[in-house]
C-alpha atoms as a PDB file:
ATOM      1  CA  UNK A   1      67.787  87.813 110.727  1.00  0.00           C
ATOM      2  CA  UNK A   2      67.916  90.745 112.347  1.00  0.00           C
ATOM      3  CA  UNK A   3      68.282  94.138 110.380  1.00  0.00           C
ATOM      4  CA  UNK A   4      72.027  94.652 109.617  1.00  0.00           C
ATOM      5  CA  UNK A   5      73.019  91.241 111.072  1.00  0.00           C
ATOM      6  CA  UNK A   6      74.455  88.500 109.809  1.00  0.00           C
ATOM      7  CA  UNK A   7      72.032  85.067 108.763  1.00  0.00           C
ATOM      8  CA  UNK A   8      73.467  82.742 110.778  1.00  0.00           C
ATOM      9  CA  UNK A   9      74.971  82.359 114.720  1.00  0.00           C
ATOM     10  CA  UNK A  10      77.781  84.073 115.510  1.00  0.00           C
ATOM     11  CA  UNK A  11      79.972  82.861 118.954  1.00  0.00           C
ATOM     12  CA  UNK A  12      82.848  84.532 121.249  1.00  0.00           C
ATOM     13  CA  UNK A  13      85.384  82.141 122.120  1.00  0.00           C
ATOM     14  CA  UNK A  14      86.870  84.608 125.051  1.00  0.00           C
ATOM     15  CA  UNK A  15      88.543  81.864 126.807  1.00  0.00           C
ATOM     16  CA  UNK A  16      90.268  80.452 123.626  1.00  0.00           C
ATOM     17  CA  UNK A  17      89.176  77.201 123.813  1.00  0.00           C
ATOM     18  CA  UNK A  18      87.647  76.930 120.255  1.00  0.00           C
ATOM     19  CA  UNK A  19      90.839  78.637 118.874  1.00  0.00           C
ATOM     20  CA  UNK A  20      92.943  75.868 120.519  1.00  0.00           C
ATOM     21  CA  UNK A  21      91.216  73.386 118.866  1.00  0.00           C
ATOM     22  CA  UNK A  22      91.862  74.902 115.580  1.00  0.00           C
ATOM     23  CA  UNK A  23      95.683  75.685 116.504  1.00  0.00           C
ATOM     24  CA  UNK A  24      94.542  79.634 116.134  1.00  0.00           C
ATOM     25  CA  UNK A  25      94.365  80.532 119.738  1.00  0.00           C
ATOM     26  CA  UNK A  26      97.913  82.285 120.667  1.00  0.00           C
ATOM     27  CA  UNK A  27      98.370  81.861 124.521  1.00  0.00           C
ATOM     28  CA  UNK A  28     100.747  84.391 125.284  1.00  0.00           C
ATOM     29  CA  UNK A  29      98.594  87.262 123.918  1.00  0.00           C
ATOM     30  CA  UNK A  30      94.793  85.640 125.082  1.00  0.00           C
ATOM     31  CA  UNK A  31      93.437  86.101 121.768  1.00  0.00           C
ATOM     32  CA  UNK A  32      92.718  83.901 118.870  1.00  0.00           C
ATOM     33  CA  UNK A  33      94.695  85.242 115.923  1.00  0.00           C
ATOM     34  CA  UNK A  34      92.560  85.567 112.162  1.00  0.00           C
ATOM     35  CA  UNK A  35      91.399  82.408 111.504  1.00  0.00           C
ATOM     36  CA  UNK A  36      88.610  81.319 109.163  1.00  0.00           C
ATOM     37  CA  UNK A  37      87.649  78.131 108.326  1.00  0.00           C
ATOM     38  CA  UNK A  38      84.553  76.441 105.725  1.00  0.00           C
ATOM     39  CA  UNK A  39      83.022  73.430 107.526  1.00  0.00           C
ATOM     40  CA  UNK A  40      80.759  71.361 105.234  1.00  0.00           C
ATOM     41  CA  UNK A  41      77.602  70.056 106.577  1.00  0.00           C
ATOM     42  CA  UNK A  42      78.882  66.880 107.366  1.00  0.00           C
ATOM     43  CA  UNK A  43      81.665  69.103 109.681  1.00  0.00           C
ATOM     44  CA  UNK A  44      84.317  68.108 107.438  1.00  0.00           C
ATOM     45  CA  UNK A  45      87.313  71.351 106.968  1.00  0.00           C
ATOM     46  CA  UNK A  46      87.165  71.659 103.234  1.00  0.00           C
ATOM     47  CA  UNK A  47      89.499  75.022 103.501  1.00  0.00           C
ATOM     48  CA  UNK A  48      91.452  77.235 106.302  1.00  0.00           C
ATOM     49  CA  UNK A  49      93.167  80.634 106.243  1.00  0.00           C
ATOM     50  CA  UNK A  50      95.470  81.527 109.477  1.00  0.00           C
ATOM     51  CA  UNK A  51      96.852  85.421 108.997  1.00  0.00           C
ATOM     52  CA  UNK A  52      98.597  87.254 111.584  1.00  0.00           C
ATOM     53  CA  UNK A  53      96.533  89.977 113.356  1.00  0.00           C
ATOM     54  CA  UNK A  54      97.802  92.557 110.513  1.00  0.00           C
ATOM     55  CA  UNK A  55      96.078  91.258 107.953  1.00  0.00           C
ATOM     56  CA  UNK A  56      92.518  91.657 107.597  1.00  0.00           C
ATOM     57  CA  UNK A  57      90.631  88.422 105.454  1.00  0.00           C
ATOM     58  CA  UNK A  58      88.486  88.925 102.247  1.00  0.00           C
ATOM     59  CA  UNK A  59      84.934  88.551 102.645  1.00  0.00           C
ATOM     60  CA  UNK A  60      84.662  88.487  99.055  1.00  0.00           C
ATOM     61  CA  UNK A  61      86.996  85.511  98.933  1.00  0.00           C
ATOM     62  CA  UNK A  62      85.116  83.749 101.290  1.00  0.00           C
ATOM     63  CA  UNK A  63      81.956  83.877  99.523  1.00  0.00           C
ATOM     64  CA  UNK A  64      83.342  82.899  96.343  1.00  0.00           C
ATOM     65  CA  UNK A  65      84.888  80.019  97.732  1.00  0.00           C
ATOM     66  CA  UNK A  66      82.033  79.098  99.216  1.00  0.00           C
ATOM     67  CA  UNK A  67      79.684  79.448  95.999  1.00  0.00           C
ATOM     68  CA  UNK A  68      82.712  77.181  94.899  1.00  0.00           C
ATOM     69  CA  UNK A  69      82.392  74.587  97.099  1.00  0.00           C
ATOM     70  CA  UNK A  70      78.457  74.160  96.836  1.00  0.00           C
ATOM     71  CA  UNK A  71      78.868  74.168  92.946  1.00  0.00           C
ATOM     72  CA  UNK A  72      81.061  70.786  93.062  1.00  0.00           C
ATOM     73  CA  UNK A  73      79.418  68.911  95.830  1.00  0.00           C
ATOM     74  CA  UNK A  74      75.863  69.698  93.240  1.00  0.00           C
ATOM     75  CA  UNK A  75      77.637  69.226  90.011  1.00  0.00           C
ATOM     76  CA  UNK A  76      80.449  66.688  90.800  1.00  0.00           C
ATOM     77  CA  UNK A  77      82.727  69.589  88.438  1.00  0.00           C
ATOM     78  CA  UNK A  78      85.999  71.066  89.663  1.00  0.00           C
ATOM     79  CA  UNK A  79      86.212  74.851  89.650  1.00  0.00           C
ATOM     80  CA  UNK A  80      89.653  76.301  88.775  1.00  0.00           C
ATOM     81  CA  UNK A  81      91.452  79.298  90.771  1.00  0.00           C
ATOM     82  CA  UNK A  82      89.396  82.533  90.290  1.00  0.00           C
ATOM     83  CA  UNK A  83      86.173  81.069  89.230  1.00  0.00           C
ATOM     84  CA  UNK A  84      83.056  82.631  89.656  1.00  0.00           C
ATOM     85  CA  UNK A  85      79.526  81.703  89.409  1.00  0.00           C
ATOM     86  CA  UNK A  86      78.333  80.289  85.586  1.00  0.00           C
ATOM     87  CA  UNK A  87      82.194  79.970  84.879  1.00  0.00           C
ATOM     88  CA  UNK A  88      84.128  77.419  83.300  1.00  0.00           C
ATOM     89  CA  UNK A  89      84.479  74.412  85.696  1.00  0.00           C
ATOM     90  CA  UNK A  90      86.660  71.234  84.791  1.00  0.00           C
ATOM     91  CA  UNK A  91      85.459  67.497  84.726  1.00  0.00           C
ATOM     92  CA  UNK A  92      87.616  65.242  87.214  1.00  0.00           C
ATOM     93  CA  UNK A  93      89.240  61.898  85.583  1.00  0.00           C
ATOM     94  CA  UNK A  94      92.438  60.416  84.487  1.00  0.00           C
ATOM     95  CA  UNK A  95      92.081  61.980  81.277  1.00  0.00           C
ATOM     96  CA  UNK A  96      92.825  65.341  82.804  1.00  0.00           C
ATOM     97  CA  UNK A  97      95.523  64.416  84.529  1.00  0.00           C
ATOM     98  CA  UNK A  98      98.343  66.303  83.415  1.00  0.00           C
ATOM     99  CA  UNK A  99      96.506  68.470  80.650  1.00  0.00           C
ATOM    100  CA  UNK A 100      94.824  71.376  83.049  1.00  0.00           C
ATOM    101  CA  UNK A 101      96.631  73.731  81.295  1.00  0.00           C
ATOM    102  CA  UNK A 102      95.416  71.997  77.862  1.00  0.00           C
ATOM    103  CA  UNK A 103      91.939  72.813  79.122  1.00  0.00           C
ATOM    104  CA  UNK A 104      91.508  75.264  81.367  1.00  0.00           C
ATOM    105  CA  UNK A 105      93.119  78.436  79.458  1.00  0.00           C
ATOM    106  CA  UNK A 106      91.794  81.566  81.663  1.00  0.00           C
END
């Protein structure tokens, strides 16, 4: 990594062709709109955000969601809205079906 750069390969997509795959590319204007998405490693879309150009995306966010995401595929726990590192997760099964709010009391 270089000093002040970011750890992993960044692309242009000037013609708009990856943004039109993703339905993010807006023709008229020749510009993709804000779009972000988390690929897992097997390049399945596990989440997406689309905002119009006036809305700037949360990094923070990102990470967490992230952090999120590589907690359940290692633990095989859910993690509820908000949660952070070492937080309370949730166990999947018919048994919480219907009761999240029995359990999970933030």
């Amino acid at each position: 990594m270089v000093d002040g750069g970011v750890p992993f390969p960044m692309l242009s997509d000037a013609g708009g062709k990856i943004g039109s795959v993703y339905g993010v590319y807006d023709e008229a204007a020749g510009v993709d709109i804000r779009g972000r998405f988390i690929i897992d490693p097997d390049f399945v879309i596990r989440a997406m955000e689309v905002l119009t150009p006036e809305v700037g995306r949360n990094p923070q966010e990102l990470i967490r969601q992230i952090k999120a995401f590589q907690h359940v595929v290692a633990t095989g726990e859910v993690t509820p809205s908000g949660w952070q590192p070492g937080g309370k997760t949730l166990t999947p099964g018919p048994d919480l079906a219907g009761r999240v709010w029995e359990v999970w009391k933030p």
